[in-house]
PDB file of N, CA and C in Angstrom:
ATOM      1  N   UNK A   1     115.886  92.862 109.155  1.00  0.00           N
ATOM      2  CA  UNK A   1     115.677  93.351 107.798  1.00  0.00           C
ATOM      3  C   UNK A   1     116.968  93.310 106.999  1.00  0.00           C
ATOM      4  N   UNK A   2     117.839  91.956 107.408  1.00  0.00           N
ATOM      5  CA  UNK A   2     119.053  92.270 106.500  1.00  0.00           C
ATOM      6  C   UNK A   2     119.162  90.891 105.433  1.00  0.00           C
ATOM      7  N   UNK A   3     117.921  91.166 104.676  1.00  0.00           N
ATOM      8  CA  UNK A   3     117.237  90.355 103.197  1.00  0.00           C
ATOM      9  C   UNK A   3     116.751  91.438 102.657  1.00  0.00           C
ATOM     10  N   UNK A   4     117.804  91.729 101.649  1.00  0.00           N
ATOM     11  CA  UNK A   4     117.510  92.838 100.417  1.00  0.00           C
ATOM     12  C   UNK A   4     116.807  92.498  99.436  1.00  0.00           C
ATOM     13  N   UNK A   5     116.539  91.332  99.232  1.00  0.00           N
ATOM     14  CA  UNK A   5     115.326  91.638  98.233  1.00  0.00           C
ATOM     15  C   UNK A   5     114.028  91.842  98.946  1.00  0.00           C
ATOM     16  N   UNK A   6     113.952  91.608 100.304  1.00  0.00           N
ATOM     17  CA  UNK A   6     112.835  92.114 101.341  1.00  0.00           C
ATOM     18  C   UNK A   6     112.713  93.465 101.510  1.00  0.00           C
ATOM     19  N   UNK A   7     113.609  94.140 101.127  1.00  0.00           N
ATOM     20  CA  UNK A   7     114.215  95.688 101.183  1.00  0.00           C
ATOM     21  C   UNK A   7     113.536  96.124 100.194  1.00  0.00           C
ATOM     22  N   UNK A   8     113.900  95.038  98.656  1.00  0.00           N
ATOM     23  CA  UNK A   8     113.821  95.944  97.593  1.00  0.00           C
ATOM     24  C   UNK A   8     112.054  95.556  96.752  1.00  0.00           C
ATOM     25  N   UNK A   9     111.318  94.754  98.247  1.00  0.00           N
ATOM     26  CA  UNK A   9     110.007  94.334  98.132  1.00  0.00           C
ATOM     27  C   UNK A   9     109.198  95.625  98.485  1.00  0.00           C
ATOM     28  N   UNK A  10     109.676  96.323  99.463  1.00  0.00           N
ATOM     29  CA  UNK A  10     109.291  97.312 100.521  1.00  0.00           C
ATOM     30  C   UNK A  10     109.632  98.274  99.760  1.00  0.00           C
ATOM     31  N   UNK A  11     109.955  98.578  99.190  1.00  0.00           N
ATOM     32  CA  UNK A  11     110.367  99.866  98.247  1.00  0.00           C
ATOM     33  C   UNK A  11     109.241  99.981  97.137  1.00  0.00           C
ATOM     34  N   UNK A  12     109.181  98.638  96.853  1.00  0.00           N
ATOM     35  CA  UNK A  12     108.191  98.505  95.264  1.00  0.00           C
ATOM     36  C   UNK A  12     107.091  98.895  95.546  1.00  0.00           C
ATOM     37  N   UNK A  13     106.477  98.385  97.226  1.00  0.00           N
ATOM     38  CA  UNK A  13     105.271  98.530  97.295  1.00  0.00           C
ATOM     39  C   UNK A  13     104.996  99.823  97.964  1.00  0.00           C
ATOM     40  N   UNK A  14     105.924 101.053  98.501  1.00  0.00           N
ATOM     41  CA  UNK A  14     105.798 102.124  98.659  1.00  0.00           C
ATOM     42  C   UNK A  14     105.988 102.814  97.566  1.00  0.00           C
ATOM     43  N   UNK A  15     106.944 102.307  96.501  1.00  0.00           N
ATOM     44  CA  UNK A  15     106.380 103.320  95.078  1.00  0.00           C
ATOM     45  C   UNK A  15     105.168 102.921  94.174  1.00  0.00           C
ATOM     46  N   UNK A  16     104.279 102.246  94.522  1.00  0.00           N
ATOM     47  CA  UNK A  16     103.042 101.596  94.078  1.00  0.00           C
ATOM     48  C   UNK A  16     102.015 102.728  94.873  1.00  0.00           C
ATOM     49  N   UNK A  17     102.318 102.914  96.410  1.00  0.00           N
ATOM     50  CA  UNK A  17     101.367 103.435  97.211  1.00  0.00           C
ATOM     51  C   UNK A  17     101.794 104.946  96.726  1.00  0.00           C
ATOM     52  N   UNK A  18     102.921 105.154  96.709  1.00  0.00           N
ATOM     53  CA  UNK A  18     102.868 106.858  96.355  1.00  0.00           C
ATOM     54  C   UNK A  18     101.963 107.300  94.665  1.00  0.00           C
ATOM     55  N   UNK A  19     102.687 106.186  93.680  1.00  0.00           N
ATOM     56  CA  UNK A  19     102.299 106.410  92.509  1.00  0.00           C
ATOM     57  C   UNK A  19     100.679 106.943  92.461  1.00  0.00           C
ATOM     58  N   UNK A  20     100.344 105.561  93.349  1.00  0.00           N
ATOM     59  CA  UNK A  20      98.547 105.862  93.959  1.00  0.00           C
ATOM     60  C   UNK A  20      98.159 106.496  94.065  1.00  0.00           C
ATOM     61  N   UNK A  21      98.860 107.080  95.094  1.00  0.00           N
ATOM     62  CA  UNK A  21      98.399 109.037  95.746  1.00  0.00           C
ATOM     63  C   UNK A  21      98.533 109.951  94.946  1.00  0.00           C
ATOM     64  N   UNK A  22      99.145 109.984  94.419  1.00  0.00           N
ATOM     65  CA  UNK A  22      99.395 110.922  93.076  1.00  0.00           C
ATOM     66  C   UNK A  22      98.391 110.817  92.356  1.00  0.00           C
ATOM     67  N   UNK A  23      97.989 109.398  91.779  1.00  0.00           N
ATOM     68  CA  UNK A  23      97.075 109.600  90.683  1.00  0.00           C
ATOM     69  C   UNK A  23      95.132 109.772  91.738  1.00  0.00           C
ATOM     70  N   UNK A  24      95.729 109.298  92.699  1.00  0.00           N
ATOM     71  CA  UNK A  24      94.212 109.582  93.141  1.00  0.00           C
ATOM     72  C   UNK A  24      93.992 111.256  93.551  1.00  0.00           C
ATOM     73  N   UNK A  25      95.394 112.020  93.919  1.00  0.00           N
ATOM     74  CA  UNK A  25      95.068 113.501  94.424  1.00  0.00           C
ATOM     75  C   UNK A  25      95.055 114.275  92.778  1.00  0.00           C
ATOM     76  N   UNK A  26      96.061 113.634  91.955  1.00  0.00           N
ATOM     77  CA  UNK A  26      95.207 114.911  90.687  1.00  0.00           C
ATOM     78  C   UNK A  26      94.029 114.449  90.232  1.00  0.00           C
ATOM     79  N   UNK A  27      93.231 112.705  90.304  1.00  0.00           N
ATOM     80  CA  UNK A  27      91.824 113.251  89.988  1.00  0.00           C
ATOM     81  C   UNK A  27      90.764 113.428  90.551  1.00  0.00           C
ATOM     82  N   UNK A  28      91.245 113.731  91.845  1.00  0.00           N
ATOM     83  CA  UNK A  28      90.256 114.542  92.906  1.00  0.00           C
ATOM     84  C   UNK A  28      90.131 115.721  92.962  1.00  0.00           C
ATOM     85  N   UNK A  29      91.754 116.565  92.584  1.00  0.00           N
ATOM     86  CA  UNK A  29      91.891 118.124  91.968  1.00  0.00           C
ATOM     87  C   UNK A  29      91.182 117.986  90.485  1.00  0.00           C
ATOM     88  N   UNK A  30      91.727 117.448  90.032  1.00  0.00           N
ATOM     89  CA  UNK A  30      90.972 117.675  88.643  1.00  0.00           C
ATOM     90  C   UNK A  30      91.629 118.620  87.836  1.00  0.00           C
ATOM     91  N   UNK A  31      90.968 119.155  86.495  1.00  0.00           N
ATOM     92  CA  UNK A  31      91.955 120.335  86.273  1.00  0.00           C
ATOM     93  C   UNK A  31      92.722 119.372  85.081  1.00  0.00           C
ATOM     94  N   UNK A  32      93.772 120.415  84.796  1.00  0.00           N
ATOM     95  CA  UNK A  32      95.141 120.515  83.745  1.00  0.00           C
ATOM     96  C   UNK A  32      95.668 119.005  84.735  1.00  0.00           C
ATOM     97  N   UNK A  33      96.256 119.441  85.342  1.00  0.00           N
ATOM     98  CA  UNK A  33      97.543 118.111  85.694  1.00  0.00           C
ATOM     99  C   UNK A  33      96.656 116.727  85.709  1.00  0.00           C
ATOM    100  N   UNK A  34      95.498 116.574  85.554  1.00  0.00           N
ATOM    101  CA  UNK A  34      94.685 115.237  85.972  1.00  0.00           C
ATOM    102  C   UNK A  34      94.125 114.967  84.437  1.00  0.00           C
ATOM    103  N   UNK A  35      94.313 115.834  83.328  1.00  0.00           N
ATOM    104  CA  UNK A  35      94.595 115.452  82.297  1.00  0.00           C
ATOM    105  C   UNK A  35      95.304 115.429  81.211  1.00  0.00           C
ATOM    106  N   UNK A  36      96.535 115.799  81.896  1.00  0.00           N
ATOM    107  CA  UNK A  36      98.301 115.660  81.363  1.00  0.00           C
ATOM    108  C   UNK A  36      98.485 114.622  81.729  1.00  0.00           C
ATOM    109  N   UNK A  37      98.490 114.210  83.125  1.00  0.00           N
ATOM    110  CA  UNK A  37      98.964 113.092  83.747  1.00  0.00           C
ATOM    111  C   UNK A  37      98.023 111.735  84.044  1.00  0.00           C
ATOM    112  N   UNK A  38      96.844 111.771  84.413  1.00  0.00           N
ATOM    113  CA  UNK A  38      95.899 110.442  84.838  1.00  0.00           C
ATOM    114  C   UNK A  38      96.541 109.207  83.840  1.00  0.00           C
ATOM    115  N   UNK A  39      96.843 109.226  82.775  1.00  0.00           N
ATOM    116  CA  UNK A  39      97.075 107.569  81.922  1.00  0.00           C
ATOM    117  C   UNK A  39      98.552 107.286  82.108  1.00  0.00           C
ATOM    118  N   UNK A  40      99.086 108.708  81.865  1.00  0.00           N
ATOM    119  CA  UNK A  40     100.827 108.387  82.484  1.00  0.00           C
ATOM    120  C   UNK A  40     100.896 108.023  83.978  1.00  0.00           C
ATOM    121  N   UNK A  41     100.316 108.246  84.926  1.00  0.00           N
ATOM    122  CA  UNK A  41     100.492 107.907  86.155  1.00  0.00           C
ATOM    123  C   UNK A  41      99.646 105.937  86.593  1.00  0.00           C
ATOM    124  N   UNK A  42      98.764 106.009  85.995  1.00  0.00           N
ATOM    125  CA  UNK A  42      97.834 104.881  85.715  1.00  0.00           C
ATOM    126  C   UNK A  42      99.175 103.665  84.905  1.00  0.00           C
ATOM    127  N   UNK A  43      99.730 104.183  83.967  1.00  0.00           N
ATOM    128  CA  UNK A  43     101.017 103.163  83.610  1.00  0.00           C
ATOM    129  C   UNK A  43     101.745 102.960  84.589  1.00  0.00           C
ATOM    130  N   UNK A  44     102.262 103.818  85.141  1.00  0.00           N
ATOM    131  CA  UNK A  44     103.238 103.769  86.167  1.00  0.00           C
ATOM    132  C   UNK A  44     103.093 102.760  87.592  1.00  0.00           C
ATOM    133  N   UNK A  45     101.766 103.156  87.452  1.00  0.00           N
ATOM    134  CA  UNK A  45     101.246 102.352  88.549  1.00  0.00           C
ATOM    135  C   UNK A  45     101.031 100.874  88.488  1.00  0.00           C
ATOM    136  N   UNK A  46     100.784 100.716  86.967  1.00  0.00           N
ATOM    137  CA  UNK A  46     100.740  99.108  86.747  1.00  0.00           C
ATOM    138  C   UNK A  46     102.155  98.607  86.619  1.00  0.00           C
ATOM    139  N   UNK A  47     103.615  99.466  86.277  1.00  0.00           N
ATOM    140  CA  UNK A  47     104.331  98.908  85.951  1.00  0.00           C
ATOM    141  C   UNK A  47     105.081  98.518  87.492  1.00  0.00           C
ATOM    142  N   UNK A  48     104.627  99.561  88.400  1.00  0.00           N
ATOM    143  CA  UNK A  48     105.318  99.659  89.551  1.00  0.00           C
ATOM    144  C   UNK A  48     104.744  98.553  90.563  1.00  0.00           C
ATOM    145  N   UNK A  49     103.218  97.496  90.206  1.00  0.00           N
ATOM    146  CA  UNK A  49     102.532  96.695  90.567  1.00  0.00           C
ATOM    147  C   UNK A  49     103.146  95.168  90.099  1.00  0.00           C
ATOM    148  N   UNK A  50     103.471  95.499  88.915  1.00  0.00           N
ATOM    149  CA  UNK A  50     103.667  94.335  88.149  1.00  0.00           C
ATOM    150  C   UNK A  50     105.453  94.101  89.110  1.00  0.00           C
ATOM    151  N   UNK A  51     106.379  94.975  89.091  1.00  0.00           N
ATOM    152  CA  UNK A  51     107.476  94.351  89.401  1.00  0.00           C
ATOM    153  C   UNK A  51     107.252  94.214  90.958  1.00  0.00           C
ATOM    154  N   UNK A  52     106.679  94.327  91.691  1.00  0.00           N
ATOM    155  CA  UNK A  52     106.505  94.285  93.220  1.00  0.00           C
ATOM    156  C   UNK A  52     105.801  92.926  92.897  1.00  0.00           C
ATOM    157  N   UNK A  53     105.217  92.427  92.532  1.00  0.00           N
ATOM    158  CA  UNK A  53     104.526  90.957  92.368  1.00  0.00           C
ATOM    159  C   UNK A  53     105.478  89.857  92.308  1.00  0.00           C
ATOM    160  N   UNK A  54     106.254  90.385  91.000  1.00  0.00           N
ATOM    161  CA  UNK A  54     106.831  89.588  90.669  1.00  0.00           C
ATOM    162  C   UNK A  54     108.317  89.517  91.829  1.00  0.00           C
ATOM    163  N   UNK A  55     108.579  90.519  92.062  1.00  0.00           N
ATOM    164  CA  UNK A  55     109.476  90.532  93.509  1.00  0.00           C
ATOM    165  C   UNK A  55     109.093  89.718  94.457  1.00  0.00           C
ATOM    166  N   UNK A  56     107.911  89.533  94.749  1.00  0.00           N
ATOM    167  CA  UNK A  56     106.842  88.643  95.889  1.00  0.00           C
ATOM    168  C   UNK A  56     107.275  87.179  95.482  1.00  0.00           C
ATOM    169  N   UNK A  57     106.683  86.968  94.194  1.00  0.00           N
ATOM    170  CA  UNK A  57     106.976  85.735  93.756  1.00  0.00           C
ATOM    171  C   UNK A  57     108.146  85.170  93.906  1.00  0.00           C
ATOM    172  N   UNK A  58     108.856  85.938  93.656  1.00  0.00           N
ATOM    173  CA  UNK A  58     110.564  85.005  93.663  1.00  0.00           C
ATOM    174  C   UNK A  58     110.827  85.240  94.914  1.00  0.00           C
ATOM    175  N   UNK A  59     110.902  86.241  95.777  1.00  0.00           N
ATOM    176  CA  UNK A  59     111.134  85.910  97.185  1.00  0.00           C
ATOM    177  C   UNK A  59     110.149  84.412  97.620  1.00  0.00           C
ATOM    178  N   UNK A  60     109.266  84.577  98.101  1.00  0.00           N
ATOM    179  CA  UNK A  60     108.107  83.100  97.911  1.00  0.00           C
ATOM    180  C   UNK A  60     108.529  82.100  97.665  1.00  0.00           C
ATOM    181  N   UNK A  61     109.330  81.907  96.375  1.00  0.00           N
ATOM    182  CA  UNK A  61     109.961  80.602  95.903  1.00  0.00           C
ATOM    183  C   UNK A  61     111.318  80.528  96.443  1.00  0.00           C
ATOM    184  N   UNK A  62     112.234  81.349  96.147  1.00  0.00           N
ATOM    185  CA  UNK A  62     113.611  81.396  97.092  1.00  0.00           C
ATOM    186  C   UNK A  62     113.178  81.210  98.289  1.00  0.00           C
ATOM    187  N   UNK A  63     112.308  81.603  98.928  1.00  0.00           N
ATOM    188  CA  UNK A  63     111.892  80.935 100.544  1.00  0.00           C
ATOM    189  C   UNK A  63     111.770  79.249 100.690  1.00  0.00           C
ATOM    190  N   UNK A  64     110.924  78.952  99.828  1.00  0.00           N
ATOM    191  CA  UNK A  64     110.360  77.718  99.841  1.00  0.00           C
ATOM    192  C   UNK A  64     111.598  76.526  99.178  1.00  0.00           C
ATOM    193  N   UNK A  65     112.245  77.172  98.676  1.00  0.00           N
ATOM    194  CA  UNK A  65     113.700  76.325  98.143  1.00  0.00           C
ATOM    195  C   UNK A  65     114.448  76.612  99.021  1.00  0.00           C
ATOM    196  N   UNK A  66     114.589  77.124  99.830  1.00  0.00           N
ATOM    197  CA  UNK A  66     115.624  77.129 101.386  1.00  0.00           C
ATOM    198  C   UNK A  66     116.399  78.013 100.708  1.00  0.00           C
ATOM    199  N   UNK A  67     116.826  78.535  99.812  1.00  0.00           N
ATOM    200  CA  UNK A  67     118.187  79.858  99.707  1.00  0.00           C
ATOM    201  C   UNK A  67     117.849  81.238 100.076  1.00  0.00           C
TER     202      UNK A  67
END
């Protein structure tokens, strides 16, 4: 594991999975915090999706170009 952007792949996609949990446990509680938070956490989650992809991608291609 000593390829840091493999590091910093593994990070993206555990703050994707936490963001998750979060938004799936306040709207299973329900309540105040699940409608303060559900669209702010729902962003977060796409933004935290979108750069883990795109992390994928360029690792993928830096693979396939040999560097």
């Amino acid at each position: 594991m000593g390829d840091p952007l493999l590091v910093l792949i593994i990070l993206a996609c555990v703050a994707v999975v936490v963001v998750l949990m979060l938004g799936l446990g306040g709207f299973a509680g329900g309540g105040d915090f699940n409608k303060k938070n559900s669209n702010k956490l729902m962003r977060y989650r796409i933004a935290a999706q979108f750069v883990a992809v795109v992390l994928i991608v360029i690792y993928v291609y830096l693979r396939q170009t040999g560097s």
